[in-house]
Protein backbone atom coordinates (compact mmCIF):
# COMPACT_ATOMS: atom_id res chain seq x y z
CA UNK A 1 83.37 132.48 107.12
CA UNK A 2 85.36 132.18 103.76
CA UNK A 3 86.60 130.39 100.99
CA UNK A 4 89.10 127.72 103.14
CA UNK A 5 91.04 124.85 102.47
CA UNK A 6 91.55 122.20 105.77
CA UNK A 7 94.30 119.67 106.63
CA UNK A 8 95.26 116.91 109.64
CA UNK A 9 97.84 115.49 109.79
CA UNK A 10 97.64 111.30 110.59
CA UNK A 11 99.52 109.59 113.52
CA UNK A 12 102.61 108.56 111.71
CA UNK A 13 104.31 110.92 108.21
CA UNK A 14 107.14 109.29 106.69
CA UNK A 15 110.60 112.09 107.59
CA UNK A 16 112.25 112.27 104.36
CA UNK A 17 108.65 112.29 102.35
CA UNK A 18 107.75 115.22 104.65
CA UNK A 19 110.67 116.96 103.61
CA UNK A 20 110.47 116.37 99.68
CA UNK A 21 107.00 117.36 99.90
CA UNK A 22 108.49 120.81 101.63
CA UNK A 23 111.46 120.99 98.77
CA UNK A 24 108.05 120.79 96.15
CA UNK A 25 106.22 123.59 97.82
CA UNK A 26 109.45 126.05 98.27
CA UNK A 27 109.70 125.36 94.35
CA UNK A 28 106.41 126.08 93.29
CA UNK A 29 106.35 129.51 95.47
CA UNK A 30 109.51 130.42 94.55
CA UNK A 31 108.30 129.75 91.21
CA UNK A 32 105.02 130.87 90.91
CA UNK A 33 103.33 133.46 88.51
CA UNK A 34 101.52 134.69 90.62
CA UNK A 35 102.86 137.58 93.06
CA UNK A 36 103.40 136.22 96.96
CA UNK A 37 104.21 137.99 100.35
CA UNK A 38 105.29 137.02 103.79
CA UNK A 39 102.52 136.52 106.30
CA UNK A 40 101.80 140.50 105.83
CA UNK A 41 101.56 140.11 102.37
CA UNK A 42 104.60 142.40 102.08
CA UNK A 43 108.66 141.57 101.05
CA UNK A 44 108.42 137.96 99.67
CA UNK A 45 107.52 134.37 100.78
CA UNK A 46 109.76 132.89 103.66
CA UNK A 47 111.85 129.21 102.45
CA UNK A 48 113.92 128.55 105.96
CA UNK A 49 113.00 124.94 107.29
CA UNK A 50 109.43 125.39 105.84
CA UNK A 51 107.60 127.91 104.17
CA UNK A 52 105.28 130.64 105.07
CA UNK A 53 103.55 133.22 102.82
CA UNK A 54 100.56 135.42 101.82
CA UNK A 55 99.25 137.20 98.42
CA UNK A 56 100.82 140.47 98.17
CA UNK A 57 99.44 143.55 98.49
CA UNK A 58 95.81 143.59 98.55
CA UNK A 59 96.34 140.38 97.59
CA UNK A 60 96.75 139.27 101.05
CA UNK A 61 94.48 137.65 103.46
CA UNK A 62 95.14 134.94 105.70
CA UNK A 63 99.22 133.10 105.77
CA UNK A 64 99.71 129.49 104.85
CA UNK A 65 102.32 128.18 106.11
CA UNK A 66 104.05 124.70 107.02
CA UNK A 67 106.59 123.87 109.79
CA UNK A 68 109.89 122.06 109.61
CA UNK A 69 107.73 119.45 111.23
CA UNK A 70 104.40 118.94 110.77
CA UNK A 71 102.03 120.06 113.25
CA UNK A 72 99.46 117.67 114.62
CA UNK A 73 96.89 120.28 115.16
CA UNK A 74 94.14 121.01 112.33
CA UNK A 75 94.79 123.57 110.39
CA UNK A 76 93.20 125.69 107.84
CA UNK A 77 93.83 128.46 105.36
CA UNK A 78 90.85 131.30 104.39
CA UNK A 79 92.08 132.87 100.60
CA UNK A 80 89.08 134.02 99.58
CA UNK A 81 89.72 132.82 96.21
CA UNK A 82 92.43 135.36 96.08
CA UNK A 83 95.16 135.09 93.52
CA UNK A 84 97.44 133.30 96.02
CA UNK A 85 95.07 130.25 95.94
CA UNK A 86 96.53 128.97 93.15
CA UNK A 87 99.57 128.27 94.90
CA UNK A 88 97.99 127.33 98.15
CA UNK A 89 96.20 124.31 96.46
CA UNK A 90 99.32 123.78 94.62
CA UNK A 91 101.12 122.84 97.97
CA UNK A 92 98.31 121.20 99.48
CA UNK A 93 98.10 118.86 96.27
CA UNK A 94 101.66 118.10 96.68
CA UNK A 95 101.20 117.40 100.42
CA UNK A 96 99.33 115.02 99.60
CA UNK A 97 100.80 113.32 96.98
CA UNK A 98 103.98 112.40 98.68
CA UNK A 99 102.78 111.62 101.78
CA UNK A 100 99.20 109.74 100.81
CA UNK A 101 95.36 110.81 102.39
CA UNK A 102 96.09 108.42 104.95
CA UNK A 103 99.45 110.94 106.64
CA UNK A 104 97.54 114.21 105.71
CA UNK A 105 93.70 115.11 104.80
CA UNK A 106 93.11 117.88 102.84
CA UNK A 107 89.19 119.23 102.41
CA UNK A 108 88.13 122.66 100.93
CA UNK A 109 85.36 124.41 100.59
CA UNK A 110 85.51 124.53 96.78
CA UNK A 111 84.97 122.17 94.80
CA UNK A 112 87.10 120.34 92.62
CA UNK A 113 86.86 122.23 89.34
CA UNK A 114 88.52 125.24 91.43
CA UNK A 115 91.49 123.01 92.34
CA UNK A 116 92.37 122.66 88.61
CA UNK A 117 95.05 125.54 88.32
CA UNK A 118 96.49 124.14 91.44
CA UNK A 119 97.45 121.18 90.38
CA UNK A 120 97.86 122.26 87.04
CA UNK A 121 100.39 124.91 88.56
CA UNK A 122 102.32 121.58 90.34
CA UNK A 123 101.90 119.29 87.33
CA UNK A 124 103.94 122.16 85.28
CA UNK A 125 106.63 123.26 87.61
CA UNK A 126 107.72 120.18 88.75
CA UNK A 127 106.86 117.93 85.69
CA UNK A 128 104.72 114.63 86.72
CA UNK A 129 101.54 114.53 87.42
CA UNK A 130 99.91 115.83 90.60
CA UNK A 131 96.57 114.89 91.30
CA UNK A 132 94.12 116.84 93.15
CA UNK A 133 93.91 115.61 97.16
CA UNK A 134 91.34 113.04 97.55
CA UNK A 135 89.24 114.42 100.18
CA UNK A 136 88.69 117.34 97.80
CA UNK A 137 87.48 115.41 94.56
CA UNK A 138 85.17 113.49 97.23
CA UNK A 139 82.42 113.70 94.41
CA UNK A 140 79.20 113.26 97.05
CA UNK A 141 79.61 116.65 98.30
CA UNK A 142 80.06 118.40 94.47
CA UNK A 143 77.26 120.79 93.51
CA UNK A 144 74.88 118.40 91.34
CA UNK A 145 75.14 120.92 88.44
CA UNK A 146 79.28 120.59 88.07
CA UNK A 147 79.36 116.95 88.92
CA UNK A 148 78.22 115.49 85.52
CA UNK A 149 80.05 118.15 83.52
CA UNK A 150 83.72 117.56 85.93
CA UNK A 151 83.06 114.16 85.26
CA UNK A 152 82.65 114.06 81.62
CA UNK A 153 85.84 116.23 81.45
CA UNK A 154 87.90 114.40 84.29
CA UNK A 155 87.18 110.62 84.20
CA UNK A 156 90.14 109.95 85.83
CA UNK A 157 88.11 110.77 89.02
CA UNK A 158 85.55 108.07 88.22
């Protein structure tokens, strides 16, 4: 077990969405503050077709990555809230936000307070707003203890 974030893709993704979603992502790692790796968390993130990288270093743990084409399979990424998460849930909220929760559902085990500097991270570097995925924010399954306080600070969410 671990700190993971999930996606599926749905039956039908809209081509040339798909691949602005992918242009998004390659920005934001190539990018990114924080320090990234290949898949061995060494050299630097890989930008051909998709994308594919790790923390770096000691950083590393498990690779996220996303095909030319998306795969139908469901997938999942374990960071253990490692510095590289930031970017992971970066891409995931952009994912989602050009191709809709109905062409790819994204579900973590955090909660949504921890996606945050993700899409704060997304919001920044490519200047609109990027809200969090909406599978994540799915408010029934927050702790009781952060849901009144997110709330209060988030009512966009309501």
């Amino acid at each position: 077990m671990g700190y993971t974030h999930y996606w599926r893709f749905g039956p039908y993704i809209a081509e040339a969405d798909y691949m602005t979603a992918l242009m998004e992502c390659r920005r934001l790692i190539s990018e990114s503050p924080v320090p990234l790796g290949n898949w061995e968390g060494k050299a630097g993130p890989l930008l051909r077709d998709g994308f594919t990288f790790n923390g770096k270093g000691d950083d590393a743990y498990e690779t996220f990555s996303m095909k030319a084409e998306p795969d139908r399979d469901n997938w999942f990424c374990k960071t253990e809230r490692r510095p590289y998460d930031v970017v992971v849930a970066a891409c995931l909220c952009v994912l989602e936000d050009r191709l809709g929760p109905r062409a790819i559902h994204v579900t973590s085990d955090g909660d949504p307070h921890e996606w945050e500097d993700g899409k704060a991270l997304a919001s920044r570097i490519l200047g609109r707003a990027v809200p969090i995925p909406v599978g994540v924010r799915h408010l029934e399954t927050m702790k009781d203890e952060y849901r009144d306080h997110y709330l209060r600070d988030h009512p966009e969410y309501v």
